[in-house]
Protein backbone atom coordinates (compact mmCIF):
# COMPACT_ATOMS: atom_id res chain seq x y z
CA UNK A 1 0.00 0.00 0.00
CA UNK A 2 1.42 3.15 -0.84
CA UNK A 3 -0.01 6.45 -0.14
CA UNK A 4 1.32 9.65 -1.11
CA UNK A 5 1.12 12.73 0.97
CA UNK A 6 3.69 15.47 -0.76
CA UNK A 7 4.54 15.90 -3.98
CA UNK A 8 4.21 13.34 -7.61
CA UNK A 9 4.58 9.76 -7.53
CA UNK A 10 4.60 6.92 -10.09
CA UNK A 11 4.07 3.40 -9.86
CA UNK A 12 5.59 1.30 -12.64
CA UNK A 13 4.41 -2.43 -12.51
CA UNK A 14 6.99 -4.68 -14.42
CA UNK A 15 5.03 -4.92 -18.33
CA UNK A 16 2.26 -2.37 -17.05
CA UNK A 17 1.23 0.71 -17.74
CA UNK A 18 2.64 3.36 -15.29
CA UNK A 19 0.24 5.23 -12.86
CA UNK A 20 0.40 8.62 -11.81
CA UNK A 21 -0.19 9.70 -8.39
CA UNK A 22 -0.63 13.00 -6.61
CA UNK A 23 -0.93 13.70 -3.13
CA UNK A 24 -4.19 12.24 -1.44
CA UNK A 25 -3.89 9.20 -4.58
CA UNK A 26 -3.29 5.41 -2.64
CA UNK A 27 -2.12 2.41 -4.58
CA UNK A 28 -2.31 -1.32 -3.88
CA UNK A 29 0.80 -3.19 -5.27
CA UNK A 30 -1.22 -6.80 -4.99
CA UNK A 31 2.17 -8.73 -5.62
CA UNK A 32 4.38 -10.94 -5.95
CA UNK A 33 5.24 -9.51 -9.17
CA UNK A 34 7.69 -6.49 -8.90
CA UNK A 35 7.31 -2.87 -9.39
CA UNK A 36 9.22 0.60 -9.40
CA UNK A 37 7.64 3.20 -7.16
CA UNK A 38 9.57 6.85 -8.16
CA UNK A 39 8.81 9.99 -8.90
CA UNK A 40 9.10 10.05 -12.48
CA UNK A 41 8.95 7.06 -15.04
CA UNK A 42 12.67 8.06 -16.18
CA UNK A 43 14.28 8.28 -12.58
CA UNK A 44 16.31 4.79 -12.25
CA UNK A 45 15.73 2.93 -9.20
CA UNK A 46 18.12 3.98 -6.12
CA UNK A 47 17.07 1.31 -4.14
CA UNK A 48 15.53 -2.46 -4.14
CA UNK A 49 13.34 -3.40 -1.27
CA UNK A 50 13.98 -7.50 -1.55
CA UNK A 51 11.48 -10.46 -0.01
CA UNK A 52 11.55 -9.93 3.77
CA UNK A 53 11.82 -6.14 3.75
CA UNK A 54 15.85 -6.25 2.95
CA UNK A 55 16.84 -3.29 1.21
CA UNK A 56 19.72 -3.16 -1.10
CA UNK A 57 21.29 -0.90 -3.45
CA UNK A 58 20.66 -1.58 -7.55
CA UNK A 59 24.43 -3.31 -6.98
CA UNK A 60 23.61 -5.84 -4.69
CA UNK A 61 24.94 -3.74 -1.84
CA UNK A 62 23.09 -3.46 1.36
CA UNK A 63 22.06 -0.03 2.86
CA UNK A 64 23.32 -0.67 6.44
CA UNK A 65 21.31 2.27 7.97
CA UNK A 66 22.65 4.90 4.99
CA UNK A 67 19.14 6.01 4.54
CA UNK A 68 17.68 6.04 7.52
CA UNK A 69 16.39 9.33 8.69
CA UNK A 70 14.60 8.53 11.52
CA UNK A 71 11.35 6.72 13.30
CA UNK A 72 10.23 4.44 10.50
CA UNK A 73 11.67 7.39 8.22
CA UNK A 74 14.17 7.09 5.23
CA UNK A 75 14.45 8.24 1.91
CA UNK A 76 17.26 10.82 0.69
CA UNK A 77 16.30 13.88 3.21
CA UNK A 78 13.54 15.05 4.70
CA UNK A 79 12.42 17.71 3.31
CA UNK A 80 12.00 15.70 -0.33
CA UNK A 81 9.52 17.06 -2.60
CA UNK A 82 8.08 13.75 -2.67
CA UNK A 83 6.67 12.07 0.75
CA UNK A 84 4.86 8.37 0.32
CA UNK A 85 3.58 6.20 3.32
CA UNK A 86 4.31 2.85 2.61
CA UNK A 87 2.54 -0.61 4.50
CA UNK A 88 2.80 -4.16 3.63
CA UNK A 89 1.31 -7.23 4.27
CA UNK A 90 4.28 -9.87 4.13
CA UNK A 91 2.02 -12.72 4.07
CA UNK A 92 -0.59 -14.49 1.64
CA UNK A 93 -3.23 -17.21 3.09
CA UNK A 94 -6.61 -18.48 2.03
CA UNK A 95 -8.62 -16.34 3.50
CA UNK A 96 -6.91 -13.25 1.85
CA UNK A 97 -6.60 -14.67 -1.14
CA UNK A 98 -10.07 -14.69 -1.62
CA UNK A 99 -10.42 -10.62 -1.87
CA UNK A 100 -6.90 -10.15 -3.56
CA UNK A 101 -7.45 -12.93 -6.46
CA UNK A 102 -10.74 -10.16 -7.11
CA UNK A 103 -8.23 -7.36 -7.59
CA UNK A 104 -6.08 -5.66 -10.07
CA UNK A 105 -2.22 -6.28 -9.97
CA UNK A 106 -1.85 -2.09 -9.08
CA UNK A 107 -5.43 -0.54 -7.26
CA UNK A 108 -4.98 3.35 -7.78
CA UNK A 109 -7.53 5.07 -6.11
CA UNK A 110 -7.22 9.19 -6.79
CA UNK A 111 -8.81 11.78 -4.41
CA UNK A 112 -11.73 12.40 -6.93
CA UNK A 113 -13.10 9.15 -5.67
CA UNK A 114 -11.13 8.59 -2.01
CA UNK A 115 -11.08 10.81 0.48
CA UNK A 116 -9.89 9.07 3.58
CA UNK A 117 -9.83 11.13 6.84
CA UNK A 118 -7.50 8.49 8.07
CA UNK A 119 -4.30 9.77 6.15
CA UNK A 120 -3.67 12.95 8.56
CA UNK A 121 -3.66 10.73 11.72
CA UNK A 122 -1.86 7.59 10.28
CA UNK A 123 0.71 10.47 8.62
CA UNK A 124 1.52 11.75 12.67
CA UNK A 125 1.66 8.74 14.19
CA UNK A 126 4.21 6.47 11.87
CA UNK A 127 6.52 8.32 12.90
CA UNK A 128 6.10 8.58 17.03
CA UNK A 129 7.85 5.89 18.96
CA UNK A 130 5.87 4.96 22.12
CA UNK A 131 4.82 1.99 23.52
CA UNK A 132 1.99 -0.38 21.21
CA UNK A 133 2.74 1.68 18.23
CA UNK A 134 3.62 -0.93 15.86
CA UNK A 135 -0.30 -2.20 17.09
CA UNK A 136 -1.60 1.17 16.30
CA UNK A 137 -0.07 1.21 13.20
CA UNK A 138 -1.01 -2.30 12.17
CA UNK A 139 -4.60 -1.82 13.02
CA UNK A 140 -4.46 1.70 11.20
CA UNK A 141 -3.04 -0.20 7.92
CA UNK A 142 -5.98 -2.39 8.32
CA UNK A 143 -8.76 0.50 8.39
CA UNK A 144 -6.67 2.09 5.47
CA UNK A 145 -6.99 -0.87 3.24
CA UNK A 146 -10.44 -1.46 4.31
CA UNK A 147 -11.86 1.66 3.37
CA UNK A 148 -9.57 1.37 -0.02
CA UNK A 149 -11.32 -1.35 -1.07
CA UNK A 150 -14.81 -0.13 -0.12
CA UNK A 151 -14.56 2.81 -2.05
CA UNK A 152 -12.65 0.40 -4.97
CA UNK A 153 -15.47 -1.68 -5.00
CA UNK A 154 -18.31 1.40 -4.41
CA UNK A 155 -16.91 2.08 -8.32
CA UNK A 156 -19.91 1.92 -10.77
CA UNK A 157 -17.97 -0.02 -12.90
CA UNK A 158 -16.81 -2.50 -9.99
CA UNK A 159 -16.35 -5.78 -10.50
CA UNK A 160 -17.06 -6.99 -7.04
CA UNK A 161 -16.91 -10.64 -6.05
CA UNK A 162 -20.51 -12.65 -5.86
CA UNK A 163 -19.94 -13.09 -1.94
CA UNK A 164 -18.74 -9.26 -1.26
CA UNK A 165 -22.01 -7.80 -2.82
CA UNK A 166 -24.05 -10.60 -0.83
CA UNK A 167 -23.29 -9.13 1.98
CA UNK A 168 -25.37 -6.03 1.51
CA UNK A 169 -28.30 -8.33 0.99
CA UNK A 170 -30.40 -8.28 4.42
CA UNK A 171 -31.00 -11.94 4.14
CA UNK A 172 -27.96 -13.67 2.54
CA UNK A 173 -25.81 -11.04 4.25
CA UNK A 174 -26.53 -12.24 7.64
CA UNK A 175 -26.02 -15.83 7.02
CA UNK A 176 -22.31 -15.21 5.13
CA UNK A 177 -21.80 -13.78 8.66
CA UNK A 178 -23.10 -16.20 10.84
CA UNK A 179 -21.08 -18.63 8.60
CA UNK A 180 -17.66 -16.49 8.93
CA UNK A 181 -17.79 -15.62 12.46
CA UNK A 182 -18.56 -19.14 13.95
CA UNK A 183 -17.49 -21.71 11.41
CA UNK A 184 -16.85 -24.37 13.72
CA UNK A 185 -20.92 -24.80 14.64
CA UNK A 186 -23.02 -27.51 13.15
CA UNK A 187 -24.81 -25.31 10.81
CA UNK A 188 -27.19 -26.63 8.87
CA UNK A 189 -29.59 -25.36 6.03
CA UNK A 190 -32.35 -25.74 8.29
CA UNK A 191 -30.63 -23.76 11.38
CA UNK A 192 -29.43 -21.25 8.86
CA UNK A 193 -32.97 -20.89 7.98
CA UNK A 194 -34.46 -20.42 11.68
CA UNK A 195 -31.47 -17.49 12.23
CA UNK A 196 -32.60 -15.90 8.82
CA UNK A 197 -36.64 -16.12 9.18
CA UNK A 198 -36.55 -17.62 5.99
CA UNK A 199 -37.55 -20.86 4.82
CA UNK A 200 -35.05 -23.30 3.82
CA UNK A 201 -35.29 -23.57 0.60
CA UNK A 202 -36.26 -19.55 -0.05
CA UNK A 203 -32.61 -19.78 1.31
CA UNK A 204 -30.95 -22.03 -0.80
CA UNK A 205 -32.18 -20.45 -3.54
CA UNK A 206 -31.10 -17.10 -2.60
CA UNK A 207 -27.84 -17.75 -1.27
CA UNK A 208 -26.86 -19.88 -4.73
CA UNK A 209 -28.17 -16.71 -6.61
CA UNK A 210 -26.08 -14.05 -5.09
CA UNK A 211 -23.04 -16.30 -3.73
CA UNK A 212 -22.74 -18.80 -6.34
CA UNK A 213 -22.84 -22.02 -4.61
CA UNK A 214 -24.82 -23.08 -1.79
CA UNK A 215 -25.05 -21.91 1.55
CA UNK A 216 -23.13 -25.26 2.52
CA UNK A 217 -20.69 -25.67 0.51
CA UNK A 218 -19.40 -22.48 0.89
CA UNK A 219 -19.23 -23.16 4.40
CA UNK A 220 -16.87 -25.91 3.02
CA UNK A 221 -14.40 -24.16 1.17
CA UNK A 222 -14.37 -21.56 4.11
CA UNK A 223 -13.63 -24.07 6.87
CA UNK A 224 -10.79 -25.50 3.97
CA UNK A 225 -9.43 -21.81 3.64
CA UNK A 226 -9.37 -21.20 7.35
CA UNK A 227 -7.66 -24.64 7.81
CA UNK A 228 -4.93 -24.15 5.48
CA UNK A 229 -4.27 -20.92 7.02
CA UNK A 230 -4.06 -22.95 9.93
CA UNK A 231 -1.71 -25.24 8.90
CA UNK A 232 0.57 -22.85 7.18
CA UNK A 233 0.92 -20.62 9.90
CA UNK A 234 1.29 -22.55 13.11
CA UNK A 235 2.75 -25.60 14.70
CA UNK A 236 -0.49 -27.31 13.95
CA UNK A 237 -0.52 -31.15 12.12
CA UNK A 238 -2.99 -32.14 9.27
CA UNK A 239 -3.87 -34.71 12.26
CA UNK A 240 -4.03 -32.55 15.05
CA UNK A 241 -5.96 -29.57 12.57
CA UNK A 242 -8.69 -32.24 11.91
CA UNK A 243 -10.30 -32.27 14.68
CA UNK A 244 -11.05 -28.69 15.04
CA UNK A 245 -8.45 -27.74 17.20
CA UNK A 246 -8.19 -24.26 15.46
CA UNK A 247 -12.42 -24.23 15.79
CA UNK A 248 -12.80 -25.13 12.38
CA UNK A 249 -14.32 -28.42 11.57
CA UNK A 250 -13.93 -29.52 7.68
């Protein structure tokens, strides 16, 4: 995520067409594939930010601290025409993969469409150093990105996916949550039903409609998702993640 709040900015995806930003503009570099963030298309890259955040000169030398210019601050000097926050999500699971695989390679969002009141506050506090900042700035990255892709997907010509717009529906909407928020229960269509005031199979239909699939087996490939996430990022077994020890039940 990249947000710029002084001066021009460019984002050059390797084989894609350059965008422009201005101050207020956000992108969303969706990765793995590289990019060039700069101020201008022609300016060569000065530095290359490698897997694991390990920065590097173009040569293959590291930095070492040669650009650092303070709290979570570096760049050439500080008073550069050209100021971008920058926040990244190292990691890629399931769950996530689900909203990303729905999204561009490079999200621009420019300030005739995004105005997020969030980019004064998040701009003061990167760069305080007090105790539980790196969890205010985490959860601050989160509402950023959030409201980025509301407002990406709030686009008349959105392409949103089926189970996104769902939720806005009064009746499927409240079942997508009951089945994200407590996947480990015995649902069934019947239960789902009961919660919704619906019949089941008013619900069925509804739910395949605006989802996709039914209500059930999207419950499936949620519990799988949530599972392999599971799996990938703890100590966890395939034996021991059967059973539900991570309260999902496949």
């Amino acid at each position: 995520m990249m947000l710029v709040v002084r001066g021009d900015a460019c984002v050059l995806p390797d084989g894609g067409e350059p965008a422009r930003l201005r101050a207020g503009d956000l992108a969303i570099a969706r990765g793995p594939d590289p990019y060039t963030c700069a101020d201008d298309p022609g300016t060569a890259p000065q530095v290359l930010i490698l897997p694991g955040q390990e920065c590097r000169y173009p040569d293959g030398r590291p930095l070492n601290g040669s650009m650092d210019l303070g709290v979570r601050t570096w760049g050439n000097r500080l008073d550069g025409a050209t100021v971008v926050l920058i926040g990244t999500y190292p990691m890629r699971g399931e769950i996530s993969g689900r909203l990303l695989d729905a999204l561009p390679p490079l999200l621009t969002l420019t300030t005739d469409v995004w105005d997020c009141p969030l980019t004064p506050y998040f701009s003061q506090e990167i760069v305080r150093d007090e105790p539980g900042q790196e969890v205010v700035l985490d959860r601050l990255l989160d509402l950023l990105v959030i409201a980025a892709l509301r407002a990406w997907f709030a686009r008349p010509e959105a392409e949103a996916p089926a189970w996104y717009k769902a939720l806005a529906d009064p009746v499927v909407g409240g079942v997508l949550r009951l089945l994200q928020d407590d996947p480990a229960y015995p649902w069934t269509i019947a239960t789902l039903a009961a919660k919704a005031g619906v019949s089941r199979a008013a619900l069925a239909r509804r739910f395949t409609a605006l989802v996709g699939e039914p209500p059930m087996s999207y419950l499936t490939g949620w519990r799988l998702a949530l599972a392999a996430d599971r799996l990938r990022d703890s100590d966890d077994t395939l034996d021991r993640g059967a059973g539900g020890v991570a309260g999902v039940r496949v």
